[in-house]
C-alpha atoms as a PDB file:
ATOM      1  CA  UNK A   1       0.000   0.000   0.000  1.00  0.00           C
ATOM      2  CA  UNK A   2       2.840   2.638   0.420  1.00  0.00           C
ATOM      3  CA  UNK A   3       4.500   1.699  -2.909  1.00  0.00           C
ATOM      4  CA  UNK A   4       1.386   2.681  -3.631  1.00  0.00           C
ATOM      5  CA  UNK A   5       0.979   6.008  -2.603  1.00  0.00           C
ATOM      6  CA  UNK A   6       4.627   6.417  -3.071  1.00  0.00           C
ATOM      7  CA  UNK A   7       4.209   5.666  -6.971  1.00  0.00           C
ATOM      8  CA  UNK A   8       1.394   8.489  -7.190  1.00  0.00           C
ATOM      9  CA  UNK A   9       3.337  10.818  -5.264  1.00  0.00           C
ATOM     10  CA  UNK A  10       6.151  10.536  -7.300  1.00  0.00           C
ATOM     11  CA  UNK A  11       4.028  10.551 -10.382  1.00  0.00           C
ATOM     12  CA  UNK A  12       2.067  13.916  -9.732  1.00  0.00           C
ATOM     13  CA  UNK A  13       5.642  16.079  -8.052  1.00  0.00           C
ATOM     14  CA  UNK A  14       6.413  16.855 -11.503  1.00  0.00           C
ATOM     15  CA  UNK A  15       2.694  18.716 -11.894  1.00  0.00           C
ATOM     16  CA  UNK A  16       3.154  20.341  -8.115  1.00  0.00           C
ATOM     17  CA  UNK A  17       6.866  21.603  -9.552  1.00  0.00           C
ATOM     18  CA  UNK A  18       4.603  22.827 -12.866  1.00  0.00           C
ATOM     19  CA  UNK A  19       2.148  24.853 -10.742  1.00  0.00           C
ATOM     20  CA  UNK A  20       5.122  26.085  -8.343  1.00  0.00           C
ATOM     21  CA  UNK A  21       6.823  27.713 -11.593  1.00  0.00           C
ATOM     22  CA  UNK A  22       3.417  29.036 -12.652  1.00  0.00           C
ATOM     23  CA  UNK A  23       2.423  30.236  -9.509  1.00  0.00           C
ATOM     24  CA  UNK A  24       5.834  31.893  -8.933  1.00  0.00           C
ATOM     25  CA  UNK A  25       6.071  33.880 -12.035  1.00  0.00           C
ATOM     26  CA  UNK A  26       2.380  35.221 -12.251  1.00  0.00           C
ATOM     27  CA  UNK A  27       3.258  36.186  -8.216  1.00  0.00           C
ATOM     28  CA  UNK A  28       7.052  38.062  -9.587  1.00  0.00           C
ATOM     29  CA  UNK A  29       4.912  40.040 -12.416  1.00  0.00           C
ATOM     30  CA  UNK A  30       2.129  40.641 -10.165  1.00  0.00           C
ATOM     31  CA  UNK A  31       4.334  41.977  -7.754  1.00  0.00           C
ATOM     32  CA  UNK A  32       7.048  43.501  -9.506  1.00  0.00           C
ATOM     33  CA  UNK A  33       4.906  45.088 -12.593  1.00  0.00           C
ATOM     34  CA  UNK A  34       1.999  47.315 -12.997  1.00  0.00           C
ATOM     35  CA  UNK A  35      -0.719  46.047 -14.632  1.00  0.00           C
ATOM     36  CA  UNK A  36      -0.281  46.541 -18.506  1.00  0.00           C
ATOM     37  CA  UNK A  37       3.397  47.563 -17.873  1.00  0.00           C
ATOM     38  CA  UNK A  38       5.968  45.931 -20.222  1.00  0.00           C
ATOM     39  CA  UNK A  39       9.320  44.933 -20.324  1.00  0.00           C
ATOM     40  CA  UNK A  40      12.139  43.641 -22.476  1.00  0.00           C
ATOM     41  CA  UNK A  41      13.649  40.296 -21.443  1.00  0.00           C
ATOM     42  CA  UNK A  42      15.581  39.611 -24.849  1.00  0.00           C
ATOM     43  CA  UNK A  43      15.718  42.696 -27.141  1.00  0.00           C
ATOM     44  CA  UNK A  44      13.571  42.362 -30.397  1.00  0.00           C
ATOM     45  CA  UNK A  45      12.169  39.070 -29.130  1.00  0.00           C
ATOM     46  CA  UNK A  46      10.540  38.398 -26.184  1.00  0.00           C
ATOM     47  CA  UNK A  47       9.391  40.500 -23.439  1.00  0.00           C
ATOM     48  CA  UNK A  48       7.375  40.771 -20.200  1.00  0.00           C
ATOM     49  CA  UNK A  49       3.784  42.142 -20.192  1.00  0.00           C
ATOM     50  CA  UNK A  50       1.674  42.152 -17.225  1.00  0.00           C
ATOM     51  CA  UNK A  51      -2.344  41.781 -17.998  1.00  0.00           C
ATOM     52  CA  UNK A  52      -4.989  39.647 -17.096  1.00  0.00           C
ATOM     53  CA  UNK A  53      -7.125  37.562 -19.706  1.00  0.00           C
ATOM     54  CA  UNK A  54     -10.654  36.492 -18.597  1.00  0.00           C
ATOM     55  CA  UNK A  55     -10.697  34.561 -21.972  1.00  0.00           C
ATOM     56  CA  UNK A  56      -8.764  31.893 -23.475  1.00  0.00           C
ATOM     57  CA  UNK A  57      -5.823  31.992 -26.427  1.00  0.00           C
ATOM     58  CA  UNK A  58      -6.069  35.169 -27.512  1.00  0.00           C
ATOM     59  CA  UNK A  59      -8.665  36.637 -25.344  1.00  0.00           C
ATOM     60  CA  UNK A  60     -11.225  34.582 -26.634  1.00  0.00           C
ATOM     61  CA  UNK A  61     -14.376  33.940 -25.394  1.00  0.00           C
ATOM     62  CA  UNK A  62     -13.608  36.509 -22.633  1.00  0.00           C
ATOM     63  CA  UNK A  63     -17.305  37.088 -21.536  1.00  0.00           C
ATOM     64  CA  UNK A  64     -17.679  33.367 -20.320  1.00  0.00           C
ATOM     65  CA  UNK A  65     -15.142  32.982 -17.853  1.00  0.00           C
ATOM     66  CA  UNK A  66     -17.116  30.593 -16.081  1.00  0.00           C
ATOM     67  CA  UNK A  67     -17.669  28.570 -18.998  1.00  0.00           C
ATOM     68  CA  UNK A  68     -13.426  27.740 -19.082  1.00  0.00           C
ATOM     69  CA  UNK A  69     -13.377  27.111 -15.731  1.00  0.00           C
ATOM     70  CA  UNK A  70     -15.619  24.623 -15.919  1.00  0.00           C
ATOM     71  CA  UNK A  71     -13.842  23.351 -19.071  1.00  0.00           C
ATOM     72  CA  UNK A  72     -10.581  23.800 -17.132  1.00  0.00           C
ATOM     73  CA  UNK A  73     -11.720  21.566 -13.692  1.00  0.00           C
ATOM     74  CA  UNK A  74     -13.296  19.433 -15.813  1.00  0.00           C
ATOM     75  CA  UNK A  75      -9.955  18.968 -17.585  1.00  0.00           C
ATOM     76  CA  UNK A  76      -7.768  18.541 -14.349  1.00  0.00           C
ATOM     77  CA  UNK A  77     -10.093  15.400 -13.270  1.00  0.00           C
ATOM     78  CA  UNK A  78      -9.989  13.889 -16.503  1.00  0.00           C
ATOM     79  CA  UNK A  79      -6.480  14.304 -16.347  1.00  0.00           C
ATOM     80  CA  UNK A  80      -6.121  13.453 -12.749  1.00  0.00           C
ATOM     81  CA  UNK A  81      -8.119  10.112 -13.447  1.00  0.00           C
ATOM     82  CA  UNK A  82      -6.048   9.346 -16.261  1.00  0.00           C
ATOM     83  CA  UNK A  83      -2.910   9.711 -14.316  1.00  0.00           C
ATOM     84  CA  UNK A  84      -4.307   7.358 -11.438  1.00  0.00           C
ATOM     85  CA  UNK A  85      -6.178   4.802 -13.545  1.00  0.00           C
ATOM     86  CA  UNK A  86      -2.843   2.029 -14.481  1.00  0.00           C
ATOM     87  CA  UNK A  87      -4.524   1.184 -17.954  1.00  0.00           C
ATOM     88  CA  UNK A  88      -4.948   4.504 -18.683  1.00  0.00           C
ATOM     89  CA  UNK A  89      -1.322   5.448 -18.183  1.00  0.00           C
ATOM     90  CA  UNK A  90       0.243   2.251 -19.161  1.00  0.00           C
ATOM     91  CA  UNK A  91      -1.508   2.549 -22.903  1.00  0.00           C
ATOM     92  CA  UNK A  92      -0.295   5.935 -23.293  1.00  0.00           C
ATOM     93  CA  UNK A  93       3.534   5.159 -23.299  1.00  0.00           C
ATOM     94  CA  UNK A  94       6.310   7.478 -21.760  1.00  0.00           C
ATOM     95  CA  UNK A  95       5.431  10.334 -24.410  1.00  0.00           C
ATOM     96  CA  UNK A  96       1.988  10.338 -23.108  1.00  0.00           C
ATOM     97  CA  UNK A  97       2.674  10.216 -19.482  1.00  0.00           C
ATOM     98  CA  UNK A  98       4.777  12.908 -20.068  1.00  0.00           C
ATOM     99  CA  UNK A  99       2.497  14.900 -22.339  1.00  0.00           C
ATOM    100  CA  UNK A 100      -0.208  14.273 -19.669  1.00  0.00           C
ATOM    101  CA  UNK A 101       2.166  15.794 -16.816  1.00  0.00           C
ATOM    102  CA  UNK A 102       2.584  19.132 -18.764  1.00  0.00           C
ATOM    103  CA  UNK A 103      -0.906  19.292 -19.604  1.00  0.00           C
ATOM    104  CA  UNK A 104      -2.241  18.359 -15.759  1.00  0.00           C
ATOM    105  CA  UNK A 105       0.188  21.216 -14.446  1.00  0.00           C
ATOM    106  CA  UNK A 106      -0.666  23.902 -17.344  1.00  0.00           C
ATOM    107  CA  UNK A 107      -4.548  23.408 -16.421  1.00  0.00           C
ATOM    108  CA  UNK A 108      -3.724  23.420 -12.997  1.00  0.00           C
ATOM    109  CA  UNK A 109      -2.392  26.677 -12.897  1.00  0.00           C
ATOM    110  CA  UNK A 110      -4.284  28.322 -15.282  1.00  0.00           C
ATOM    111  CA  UNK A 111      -7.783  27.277 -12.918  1.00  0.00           C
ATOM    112  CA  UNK A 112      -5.993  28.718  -9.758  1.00  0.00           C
ATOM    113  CA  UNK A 113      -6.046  31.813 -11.570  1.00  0.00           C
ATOM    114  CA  UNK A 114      -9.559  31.415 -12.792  1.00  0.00           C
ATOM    115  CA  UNK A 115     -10.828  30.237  -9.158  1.00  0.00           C
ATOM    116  CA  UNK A 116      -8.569  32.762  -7.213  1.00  0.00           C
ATOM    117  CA  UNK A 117      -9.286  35.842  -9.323  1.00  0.00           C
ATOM    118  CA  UNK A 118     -12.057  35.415 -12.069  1.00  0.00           C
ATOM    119  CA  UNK A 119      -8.831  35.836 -14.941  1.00  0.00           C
ATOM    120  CA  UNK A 120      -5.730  34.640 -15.762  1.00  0.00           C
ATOM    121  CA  UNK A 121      -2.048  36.036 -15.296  1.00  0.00           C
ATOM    122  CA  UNK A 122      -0.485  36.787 -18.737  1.00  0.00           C
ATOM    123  CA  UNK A 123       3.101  37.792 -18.721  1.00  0.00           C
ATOM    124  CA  UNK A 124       5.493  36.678 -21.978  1.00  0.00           C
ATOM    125  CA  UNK A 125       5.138  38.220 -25.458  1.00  0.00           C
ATOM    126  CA  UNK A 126       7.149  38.206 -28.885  1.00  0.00           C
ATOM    127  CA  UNK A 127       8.448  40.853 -29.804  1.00  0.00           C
ATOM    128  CA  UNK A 128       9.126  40.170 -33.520  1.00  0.00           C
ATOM    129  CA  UNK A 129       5.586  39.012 -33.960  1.00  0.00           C
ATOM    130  CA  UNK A 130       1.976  39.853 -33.192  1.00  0.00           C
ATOM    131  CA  UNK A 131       0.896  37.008 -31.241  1.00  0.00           C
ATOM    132  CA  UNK A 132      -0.658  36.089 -27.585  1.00  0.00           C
ATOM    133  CA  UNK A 133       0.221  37.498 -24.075  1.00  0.00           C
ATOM    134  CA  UNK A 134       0.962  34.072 -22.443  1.00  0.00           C
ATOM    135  CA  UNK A 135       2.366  32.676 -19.365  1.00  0.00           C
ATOM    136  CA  UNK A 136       4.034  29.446 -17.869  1.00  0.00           C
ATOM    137  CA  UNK A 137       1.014  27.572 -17.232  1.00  0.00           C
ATOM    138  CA  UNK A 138       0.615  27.831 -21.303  1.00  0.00           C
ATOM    139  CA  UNK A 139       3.839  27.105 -22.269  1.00  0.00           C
ATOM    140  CA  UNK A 140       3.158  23.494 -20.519  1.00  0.00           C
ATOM    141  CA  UNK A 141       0.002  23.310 -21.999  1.00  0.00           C
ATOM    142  CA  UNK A 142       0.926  23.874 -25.427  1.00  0.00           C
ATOM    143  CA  UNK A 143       3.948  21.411 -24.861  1.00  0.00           C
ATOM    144  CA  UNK A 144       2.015  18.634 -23.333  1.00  0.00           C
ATOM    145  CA  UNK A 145      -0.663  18.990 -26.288  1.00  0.00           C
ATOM    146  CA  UNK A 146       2.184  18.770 -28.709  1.00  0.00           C
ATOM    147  CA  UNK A 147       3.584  15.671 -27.102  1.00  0.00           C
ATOM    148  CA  UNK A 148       0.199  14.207 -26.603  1.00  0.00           C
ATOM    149  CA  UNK A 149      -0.496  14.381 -30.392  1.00  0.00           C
ATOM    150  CA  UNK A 150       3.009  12.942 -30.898  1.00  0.00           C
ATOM    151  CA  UNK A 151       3.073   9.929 -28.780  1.00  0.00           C
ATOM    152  CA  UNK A 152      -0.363   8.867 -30.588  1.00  0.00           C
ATOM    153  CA  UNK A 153       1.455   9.065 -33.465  1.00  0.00           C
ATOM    154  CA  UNK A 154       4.091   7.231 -32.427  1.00  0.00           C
ATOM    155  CA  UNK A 155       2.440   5.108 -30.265  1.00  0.00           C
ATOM    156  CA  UNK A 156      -0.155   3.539 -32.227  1.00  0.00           C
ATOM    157  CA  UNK A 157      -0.273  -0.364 -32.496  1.00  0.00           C
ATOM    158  CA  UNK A 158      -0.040  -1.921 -35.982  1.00  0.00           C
ATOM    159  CA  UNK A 159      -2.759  -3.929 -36.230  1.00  0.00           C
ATOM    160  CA  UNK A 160      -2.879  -7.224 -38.253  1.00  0.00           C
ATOM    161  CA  UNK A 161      -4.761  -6.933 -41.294  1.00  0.00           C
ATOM    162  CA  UNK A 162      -8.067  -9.684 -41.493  1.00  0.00           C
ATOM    163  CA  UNK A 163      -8.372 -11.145 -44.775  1.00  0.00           C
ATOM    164  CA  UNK A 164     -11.939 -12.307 -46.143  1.00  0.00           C
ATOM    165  CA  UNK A 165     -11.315 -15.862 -44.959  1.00  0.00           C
ATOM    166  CA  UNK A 166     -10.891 -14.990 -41.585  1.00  0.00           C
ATOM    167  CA  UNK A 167      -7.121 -15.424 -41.103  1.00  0.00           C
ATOM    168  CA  UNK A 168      -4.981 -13.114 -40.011  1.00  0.00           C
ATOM    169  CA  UNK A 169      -2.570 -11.428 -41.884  1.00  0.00           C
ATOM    170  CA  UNK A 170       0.708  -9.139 -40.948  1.00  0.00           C
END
Protein backbone atom coordinates (compact mmCIF):
# COMPACT_ATOMS: atom_id res chain seq x y z
CA UNK A 1 0.00 0.00 0.00
CA UNK A 2 2.84 2.64 0.42
CA UNK A 3 4.50 1.70 -2.91
CA UNK A 4 1.39 2.68 -3.63
CA UNK A 5 0.98 6.01 -2.60
CA UNK A 6 4.63 6.42 -3.07
CA UNK A 7 4.21 5.67 -6.97
CA UNK A 8 1.39 8.49 -7.19
CA UNK A 9 3.34 10.82 -5.26
CA UNK A 10 6.15 10.54 -7.30
CA UNK A 11 4.03 10.55 -10.38
CA UNK A 12 2.07 13.92 -9.73
CA UNK A 13 5.64 16.08 -8.05
CA UNK A 14 6.41 16.85 -11.50
CA UNK A 15 2.69 18.72 -11.89
CA UNK A 16 3.15 20.34 -8.11
CA UNK A 17 6.87 21.60 -9.55
CA UNK A 18 4.60 22.83 -12.87
CA UNK A 19 2.15 24.85 -10.74
CA UNK A 20 5.12 26.09 -8.34
CA UNK A 21 6.82 27.71 -11.59
CA UNK A 22 3.42 29.04 -12.65
CA UNK A 23 2.42 30.24 -9.51
CA UNK A 24 5.83 31.89 -8.93
CA UNK A 25 6.07 33.88 -12.03
CA UNK A 26 2.38 35.22 -12.25
CA UNK A 27 3.26 36.19 -8.22
CA UNK A 28 7.05 38.06 -9.59
CA UNK A 29 4.91 40.04 -12.42
CA UNK A 30 2.13 40.64 -10.16
CA UNK A 31 4.33 41.98 -7.75
CA UNK A 32 7.05 43.50 -9.51
CA UNK A 33 4.91 45.09 -12.59
CA UNK A 34 2.00 47.32 -13.00
CA UNK A 35 -0.72 46.05 -14.63
CA UNK A 36 -0.28 46.54 -18.51
CA UNK A 37 3.40 47.56 -17.87
CA UNK A 38 5.97 45.93 -20.22
CA UNK A 39 9.32 44.93 -20.32
CA UNK A 40 12.14 43.64 -22.48
CA UNK A 41 13.65 40.30 -21.44
CA UNK A 42 15.58 39.61 -24.85
CA UNK A 43 15.72 42.70 -27.14
CA UNK A 44 13.57 42.36 -30.40
CA UNK A 45 12.17 39.07 -29.13
CA UNK A 46 10.54 38.40 -26.18
CA UNK A 47 9.39 40.50 -23.44
CA UNK A 48 7.37 40.77 -20.20
CA UNK A 49 3.78 42.14 -20.19
CA UNK A 50 1.67 42.15 -17.22
CA UNK A 51 -2.34 41.78 -18.00
CA UNK A 52 -4.99 39.65 -17.10
CA UNK A 53 -7.12 37.56 -19.71
CA UNK A 54 -10.65 36.49 -18.60
CA UNK A 55 -10.70 34.56 -21.97
CA UNK A 56 -8.76 31.89 -23.47
CA UNK A 57 -5.82 31.99 -26.43
CA UNK A 58 -6.07 35.17 -27.51
CA UNK A 59 -8.67 36.64 -25.34
CA UNK A 60 -11.22 34.58 -26.63
CA UNK A 61 -14.38 33.94 -25.39
CA UNK A 62 -13.61 36.51 -22.63
CA UNK A 63 -17.31 37.09 -21.54
CA UNK A 64 -17.68 33.37 -20.32
CA UNK A 65 -15.14 32.98 -17.85
CA UNK A 66 -17.12 30.59 -16.08
CA UNK A 67 -17.67 28.57 -19.00
CA UNK A 68 -13.43 27.74 -19.08
CA UNK A 69 -13.38 27.11 -15.73
CA UNK A 70 -15.62 24.62 -15.92
CA UNK A 71 -13.84 23.35 -19.07
CA UNK A 72 -10.58 23.80 -17.13
CA UNK A 73 -11.72 21.57 -13.69
CA UNK A 74 -13.30 19.43 -15.81
CA UNK A 75 -9.95 18.97 -17.58
CA UNK A 76 -7.77 18.54 -14.35
CA UNK A 77 -10.09 15.40 -13.27
CA UNK A 78 -9.99 13.89 -16.50
CA UNK A 79 -6.48 14.30 -16.35
CA UNK A 80 -6.12 13.45 -12.75
CA UNK A 81 -8.12 10.11 -13.45
CA UNK A 82 -6.05 9.35 -16.26
CA UNK A 83 -2.91 9.71 -14.32
CA UNK A 84 -4.31 7.36 -11.44
CA UNK A 85 -6.18 4.80 -13.55
CA UNK A 86 -2.84 2.03 -14.48
CA UNK A 87 -4.52 1.18 -17.95
CA UNK A 88 -4.95 4.50 -18.68
CA UNK A 89 -1.32 5.45 -18.18
CA UNK A 90 0.24 2.25 -19.16
CA UNK A 91 -1.51 2.55 -22.90
CA UNK A 92 -0.29 5.94 -23.29
CA UNK A 93 3.53 5.16 -23.30
CA UNK A 94 6.31 7.48 -21.76
CA UNK A 95 5.43 10.33 -24.41
CA UNK A 96 1.99 10.34 -23.11
CA UNK A 97 2.67 10.22 -19.48
CA UNK A 98 4.78 12.91 -20.07
CA UNK A 99 2.50 14.90 -22.34
CA UNK A 100 -0.21 14.27 -19.67
CA UNK A 101 2.17 15.79 -16.82
CA UNK A 102 2.58 19.13 -18.76
CA UNK A 103 -0.91 19.29 -19.60
CA UNK A 104 -2.24 18.36 -15.76
CA UNK A 105 0.19 21.22 -14.45
CA UNK A 106 -0.67 23.90 -17.34
CA UNK A 107 -4.55 23.41 -16.42
CA UNK A 108 -3.72 23.42 -13.00
CA UNK A 109 -2.39 26.68 -12.90
CA UNK A 110 -4.28 28.32 -15.28
CA UNK A 111 -7.78 27.28 -12.92
CA UNK A 112 -5.99 28.72 -9.76
CA UNK A 113 -6.05 31.81 -11.57
CA UNK A 114 -9.56 31.41 -12.79
CA UNK A 115 -10.83 30.24 -9.16
CA UNK A 116 -8.57 32.76 -7.21
CA UNK A 117 -9.29 35.84 -9.32
CA UNK A 118 -12.06 35.42 -12.07
CA UNK A 119 -8.83 35.84 -14.94
CA UNK A 120 -5.73 34.64 -15.76
CA UNK A 121 -2.05 36.04 -15.30
CA UNK A 122 -0.49 36.79 -18.74
CA UNK A 123 3.10 37.79 -18.72
CA UNK A 124 5.49 36.68 -21.98
CA UNK A 125 5.14 38.22 -25.46
CA UNK A 126 7.15 38.21 -28.89
CA UNK A 127 8.45 40.85 -29.80
CA UNK A 128 9.13 40.17 -33.52
CA UNK A 129 5.59 39.01 -33.96
CA UNK A 130 1.98 39.85 -33.19
CA UNK A 131 0.90 37.01 -31.24
CA UNK A 132 -0.66 36.09 -27.58
CA UNK A 133 0.22 37.50 -24.08
CA UNK A 134 0.96 34.07 -22.44
CA UNK A 135 2.37 32.68 -19.36
CA UNK A 136 4.03 29.45 -17.87
CA UNK A 137 1.01 27.57 -17.23
CA UNK A 138 0.62 27.83 -21.30
CA UNK A 139 3.84 27.11 -22.27
CA UNK A 140 3.16 23.49 -20.52
CA UNK A 141 0.00 23.31 -22.00
CA UNK A 142 0.93 23.87 -25.43
CA UNK A 143 3.95 21.41 -24.86
CA UNK A 144 2.01 18.63 -23.33
CA UNK A 145 -0.66 18.99 -26.29
CA UNK A 146 2.18 18.77 -28.71
CA UNK A 147 3.58 15.67 -27.10
CA UNK A 148 0.20 14.21 -26.60
CA UNK A 149 -0.50 14.38 -30.39
CA UNK A 150 3.01 12.94 -30.90
CA UNK A 151 3.07 9.93 -28.78
CA UNK A 152 -0.36 8.87 -30.59
CA UNK A 153 1.46 9.07 -33.47
CA UNK A 154 4.09 7.23 -32.43
CA UNK A 155 2.44 5.11 -30.26
CA UNK A 156 -0.16 3.54 -32.23
CA UNK A 157 -0.27 -0.36 -32.50
CA UNK A 158 -0.04 -1.92 -35.98
CA UNK A 159 -2.76 -3.93 -36.23
CA UNK A 160 -2.88 -7.22 -38.25
CA UNK A 161 -4.76 -6.93 -41.29
CA UNK A 162 -8.07 -9.68 -41.49
CA UNK A 163 -8.37 -11.15 -44.78
CA UNK A 164 -11.94 -12.31 -46.14
CA UNK A 165 -11.32 -15.86 -44.96
CA UNK A 166 -10.89 -14.99 -41.58
CA UNK A 167 -7.12 -15.42 -41.10
CA UNK A 168 -4.98 -13.11 -40.01
CA UNK A 169 -2.57 -11.43 -41.88
CA UNK A 170 0.71 -9.14 -40.95
Amino acid sequence: MKNKWLKLFLRNLPVAVIVCLDRNAKGWVSGNLELYERRELIPGFLGLFHTRNTGASFGLFSEFTWVLTVISAVAVILLAYVSVKEKFAHSLGKLGKLAVILLAGGAIGNLWDRLCYGYVVDMFEFLFISFAVFNVADVFLVAGGGLLVISQILHKEVKPAVSHDGDHHA
